[in-house]
N, C-alpha and C. Protein backbone atom coordinates (compact mmCIF):
# COMPACT_ATOMS: atom_id res chain seq x y z
N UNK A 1 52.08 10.61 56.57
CA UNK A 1 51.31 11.49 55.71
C UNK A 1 50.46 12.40 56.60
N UNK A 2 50.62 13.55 56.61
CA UNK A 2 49.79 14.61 57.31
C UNK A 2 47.77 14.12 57.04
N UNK A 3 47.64 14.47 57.99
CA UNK A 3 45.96 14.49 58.28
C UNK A 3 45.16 15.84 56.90
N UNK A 4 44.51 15.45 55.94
CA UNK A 4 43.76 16.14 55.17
C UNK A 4 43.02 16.93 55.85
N UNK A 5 42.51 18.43 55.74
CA UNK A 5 41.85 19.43 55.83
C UNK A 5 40.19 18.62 56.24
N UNK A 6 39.74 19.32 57.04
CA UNK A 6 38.19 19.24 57.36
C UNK A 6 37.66 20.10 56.64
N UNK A 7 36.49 19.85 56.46
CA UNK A 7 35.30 20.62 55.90
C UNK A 7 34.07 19.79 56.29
N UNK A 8 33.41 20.92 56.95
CA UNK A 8 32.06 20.83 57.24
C UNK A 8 30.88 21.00 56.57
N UNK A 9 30.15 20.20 56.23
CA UNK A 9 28.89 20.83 55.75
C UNK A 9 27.78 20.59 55.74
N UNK A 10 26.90 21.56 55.76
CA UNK A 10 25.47 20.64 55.93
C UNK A 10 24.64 20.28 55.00
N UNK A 11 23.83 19.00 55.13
CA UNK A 11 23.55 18.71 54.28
C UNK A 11 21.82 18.36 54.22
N UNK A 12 20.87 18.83 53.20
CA UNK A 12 19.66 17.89 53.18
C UNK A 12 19.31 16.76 53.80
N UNK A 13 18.98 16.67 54.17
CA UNK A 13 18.17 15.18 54.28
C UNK A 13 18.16 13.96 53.32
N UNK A 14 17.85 14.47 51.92
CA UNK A 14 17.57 13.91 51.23
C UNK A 14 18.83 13.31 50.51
N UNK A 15 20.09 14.81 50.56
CA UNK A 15 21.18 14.18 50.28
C UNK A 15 22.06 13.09 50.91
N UNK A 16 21.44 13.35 52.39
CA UNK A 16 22.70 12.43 52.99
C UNK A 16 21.72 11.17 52.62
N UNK A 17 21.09 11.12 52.98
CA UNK A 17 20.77 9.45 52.47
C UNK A 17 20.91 8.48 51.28
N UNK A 18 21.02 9.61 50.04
CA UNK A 18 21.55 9.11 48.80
C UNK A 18 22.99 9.44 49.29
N UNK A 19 23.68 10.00 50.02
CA UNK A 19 25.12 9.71 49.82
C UNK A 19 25.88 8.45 50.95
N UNK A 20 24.78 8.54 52.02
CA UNK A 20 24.62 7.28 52.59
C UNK A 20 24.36 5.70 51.72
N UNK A 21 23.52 5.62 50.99
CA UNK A 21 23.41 5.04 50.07
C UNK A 21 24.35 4.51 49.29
N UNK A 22 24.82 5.37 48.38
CA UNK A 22 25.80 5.34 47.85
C UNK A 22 27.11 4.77 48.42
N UNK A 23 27.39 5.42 49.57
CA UNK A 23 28.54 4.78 50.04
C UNK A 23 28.46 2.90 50.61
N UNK A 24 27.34 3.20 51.27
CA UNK A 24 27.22 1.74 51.65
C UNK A 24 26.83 0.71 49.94
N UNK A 25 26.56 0.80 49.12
CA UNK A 25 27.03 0.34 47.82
C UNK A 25 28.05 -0.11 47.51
N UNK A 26 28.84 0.85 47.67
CA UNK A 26 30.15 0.82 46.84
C UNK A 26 31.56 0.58 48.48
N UNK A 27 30.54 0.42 49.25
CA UNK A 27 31.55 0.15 50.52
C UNK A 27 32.61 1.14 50.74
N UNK A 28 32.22 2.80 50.21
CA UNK A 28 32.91 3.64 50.92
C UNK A 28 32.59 4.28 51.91
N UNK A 29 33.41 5.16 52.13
CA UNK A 29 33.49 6.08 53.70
C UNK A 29 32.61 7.11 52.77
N UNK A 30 31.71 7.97 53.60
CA UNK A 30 30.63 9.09 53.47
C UNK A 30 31.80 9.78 52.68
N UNK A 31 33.02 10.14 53.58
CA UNK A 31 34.16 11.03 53.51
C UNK A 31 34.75 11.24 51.78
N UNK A 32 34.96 9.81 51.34
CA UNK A 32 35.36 9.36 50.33
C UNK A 32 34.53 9.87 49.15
N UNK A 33 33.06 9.72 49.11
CA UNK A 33 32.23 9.67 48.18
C UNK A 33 32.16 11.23 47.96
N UNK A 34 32.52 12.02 49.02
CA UNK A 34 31.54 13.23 49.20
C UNK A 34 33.12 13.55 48.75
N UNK A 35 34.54 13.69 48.92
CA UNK A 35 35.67 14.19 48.24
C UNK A 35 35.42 13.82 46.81
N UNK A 36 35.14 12.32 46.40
CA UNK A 36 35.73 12.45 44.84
C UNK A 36 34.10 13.00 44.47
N UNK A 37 33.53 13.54 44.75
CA UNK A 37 31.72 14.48 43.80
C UNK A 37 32.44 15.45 44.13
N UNK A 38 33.40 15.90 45.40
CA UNK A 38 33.62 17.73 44.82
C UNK A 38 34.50 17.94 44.06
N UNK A 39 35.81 16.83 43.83
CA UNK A 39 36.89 16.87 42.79
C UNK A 39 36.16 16.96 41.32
N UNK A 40 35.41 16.10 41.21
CA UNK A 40 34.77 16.30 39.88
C UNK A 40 33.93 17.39 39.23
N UNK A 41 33.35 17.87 40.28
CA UNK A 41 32.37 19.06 40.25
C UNK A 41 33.54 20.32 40.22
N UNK A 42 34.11 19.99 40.88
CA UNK A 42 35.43 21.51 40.61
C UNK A 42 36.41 21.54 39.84
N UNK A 43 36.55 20.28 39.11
CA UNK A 43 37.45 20.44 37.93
C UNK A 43 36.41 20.91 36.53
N UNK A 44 35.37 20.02 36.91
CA UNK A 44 34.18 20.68 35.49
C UNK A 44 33.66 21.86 35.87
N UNK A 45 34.22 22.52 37.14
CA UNK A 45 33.78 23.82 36.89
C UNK A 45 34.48 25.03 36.33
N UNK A 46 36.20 24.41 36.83
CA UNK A 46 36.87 25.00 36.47
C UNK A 46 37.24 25.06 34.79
N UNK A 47 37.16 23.94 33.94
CA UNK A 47 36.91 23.99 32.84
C UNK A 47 35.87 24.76 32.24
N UNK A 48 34.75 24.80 32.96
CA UNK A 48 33.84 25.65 32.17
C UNK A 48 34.11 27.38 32.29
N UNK A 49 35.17 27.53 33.38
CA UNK A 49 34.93 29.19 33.75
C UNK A 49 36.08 29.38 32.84
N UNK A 50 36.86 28.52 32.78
CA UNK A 50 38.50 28.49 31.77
C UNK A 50 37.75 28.52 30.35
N UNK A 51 36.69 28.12 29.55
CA UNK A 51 36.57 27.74 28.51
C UNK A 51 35.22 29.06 28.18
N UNK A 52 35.15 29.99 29.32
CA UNK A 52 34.02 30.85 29.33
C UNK A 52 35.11 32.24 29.00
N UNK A 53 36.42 32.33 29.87
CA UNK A 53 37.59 33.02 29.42
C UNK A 53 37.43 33.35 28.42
N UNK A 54 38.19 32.21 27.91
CA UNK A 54 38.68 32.33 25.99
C UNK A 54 37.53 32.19 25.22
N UNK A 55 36.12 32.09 25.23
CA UNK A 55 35.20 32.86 24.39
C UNK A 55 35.25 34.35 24.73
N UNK A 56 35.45 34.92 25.82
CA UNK A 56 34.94 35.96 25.96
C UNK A 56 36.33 36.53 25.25
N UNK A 57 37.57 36.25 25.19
CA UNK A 57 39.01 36.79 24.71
C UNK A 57 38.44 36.85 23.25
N UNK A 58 38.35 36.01 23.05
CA UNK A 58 37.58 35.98 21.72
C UNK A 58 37.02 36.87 21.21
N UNK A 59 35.98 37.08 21.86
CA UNK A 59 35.10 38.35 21.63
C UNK A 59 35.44 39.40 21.84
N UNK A 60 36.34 39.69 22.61
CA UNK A 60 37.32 41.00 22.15
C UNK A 60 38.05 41.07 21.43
N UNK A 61 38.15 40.12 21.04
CA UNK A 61 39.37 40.04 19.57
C UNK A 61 38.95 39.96 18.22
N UNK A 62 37.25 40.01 18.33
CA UNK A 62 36.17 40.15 17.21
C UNK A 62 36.38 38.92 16.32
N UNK A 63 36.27 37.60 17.43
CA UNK A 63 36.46 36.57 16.75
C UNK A 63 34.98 35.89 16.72
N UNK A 64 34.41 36.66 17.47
CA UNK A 64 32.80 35.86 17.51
C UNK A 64 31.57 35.84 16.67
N UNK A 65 30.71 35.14 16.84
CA UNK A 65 29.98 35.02 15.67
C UNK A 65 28.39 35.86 16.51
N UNK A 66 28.22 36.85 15.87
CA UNK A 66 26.73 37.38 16.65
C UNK A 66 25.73 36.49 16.80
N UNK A 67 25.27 36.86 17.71
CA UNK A 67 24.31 35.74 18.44
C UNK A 67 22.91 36.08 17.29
N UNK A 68 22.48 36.81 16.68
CA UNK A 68 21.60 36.55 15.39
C UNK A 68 21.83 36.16 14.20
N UNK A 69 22.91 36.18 14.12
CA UNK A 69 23.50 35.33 12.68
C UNK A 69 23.77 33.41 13.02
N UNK A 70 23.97 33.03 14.49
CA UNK A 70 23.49 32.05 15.26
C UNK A 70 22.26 31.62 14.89
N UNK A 71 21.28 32.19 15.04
CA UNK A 71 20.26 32.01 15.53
C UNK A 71 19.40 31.89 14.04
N UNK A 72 20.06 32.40 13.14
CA UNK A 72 19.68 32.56 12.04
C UNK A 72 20.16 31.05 10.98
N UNK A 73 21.30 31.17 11.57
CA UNK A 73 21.92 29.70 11.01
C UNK A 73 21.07 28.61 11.30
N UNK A 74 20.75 28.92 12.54
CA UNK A 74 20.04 27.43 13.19
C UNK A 74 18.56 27.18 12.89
N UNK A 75 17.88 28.43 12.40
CA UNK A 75 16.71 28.69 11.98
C UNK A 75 17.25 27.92 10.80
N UNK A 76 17.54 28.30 9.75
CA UNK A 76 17.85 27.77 8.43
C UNK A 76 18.20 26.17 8.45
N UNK A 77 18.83 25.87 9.18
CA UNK A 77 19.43 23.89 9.27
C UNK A 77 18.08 23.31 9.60
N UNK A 78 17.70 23.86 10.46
CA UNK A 78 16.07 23.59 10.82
C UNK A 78 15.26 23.51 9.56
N UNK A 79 14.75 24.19 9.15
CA UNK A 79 14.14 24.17 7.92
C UNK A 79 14.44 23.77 6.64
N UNK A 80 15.76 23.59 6.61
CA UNK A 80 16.66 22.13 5.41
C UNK A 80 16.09 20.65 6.17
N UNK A 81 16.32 20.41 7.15
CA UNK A 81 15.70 19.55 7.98
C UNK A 81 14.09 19.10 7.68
N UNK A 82 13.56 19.99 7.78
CA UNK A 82 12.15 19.55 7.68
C UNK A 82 11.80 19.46 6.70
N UNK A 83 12.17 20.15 5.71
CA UNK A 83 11.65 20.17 4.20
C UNK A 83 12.39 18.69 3.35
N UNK A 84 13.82 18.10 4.05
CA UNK A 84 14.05 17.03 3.60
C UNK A 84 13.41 16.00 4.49
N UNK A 85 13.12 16.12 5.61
CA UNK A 85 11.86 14.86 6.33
C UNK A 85 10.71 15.11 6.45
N UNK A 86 10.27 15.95 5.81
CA UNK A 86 8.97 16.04 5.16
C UNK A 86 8.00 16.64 6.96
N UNK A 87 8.56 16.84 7.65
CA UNK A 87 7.84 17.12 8.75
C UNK A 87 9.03 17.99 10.13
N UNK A 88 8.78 18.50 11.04
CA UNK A 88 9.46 18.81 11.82
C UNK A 88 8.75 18.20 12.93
N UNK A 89 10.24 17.23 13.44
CA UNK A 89 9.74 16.48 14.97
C UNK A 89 10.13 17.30 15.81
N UNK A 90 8.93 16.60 16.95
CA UNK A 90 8.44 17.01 18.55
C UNK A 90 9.50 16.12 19.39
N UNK A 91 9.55 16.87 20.67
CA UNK A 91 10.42 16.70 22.02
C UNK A 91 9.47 14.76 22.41
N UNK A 92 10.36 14.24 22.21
CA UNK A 92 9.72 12.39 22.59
C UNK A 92 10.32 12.17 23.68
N UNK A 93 9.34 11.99 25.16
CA UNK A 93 10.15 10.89 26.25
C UNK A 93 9.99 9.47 26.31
């Protein structure tokens, strides 16, 4: 099997030690941990730029919904909301 591509990079401080961390956890190679976080990070990115596409196709195809009639909707669910729980709740940590 051919030798995989290098890539260099630098890193925080702060990261390598959580990825140090991490690896010594889970008893992988730095190498290992730090390939499968960019596989994941670049497939969910690529989904999001793929799924940013076809809204925007969309919207040339006058399939979209204006962002004040949005905003207007959500105003309104909101206020069905509160008027049936008798109150509108706050952000809780």
């Amino acid at each position: 099997m051919p030798a995989k591509p290098i890539l260099n990079v630098r890193l925080a401080p702060e990261t390598l030690r959580k990825l140090d961390a991490v690896a010594a956890a889970t008893r992988r190679t730095r190498s290992f941990i730090a390939n499968e976080a960019l596989e994941a990070w670049i497939d969910r990115e690529i989904e999001i730029i793929e799924d940013l596409r076809v809204g925007f196709e969309e919207i040339r195809a006058g399939k979209g919904i204006p962002h004040e009639r949005v905003v207007r909707d959500i105003d309104l669910a909101i206020e069905k909301a509160v008027k049936r729980n008798g109150r509108r709740r706050t952000n809780r940590k």
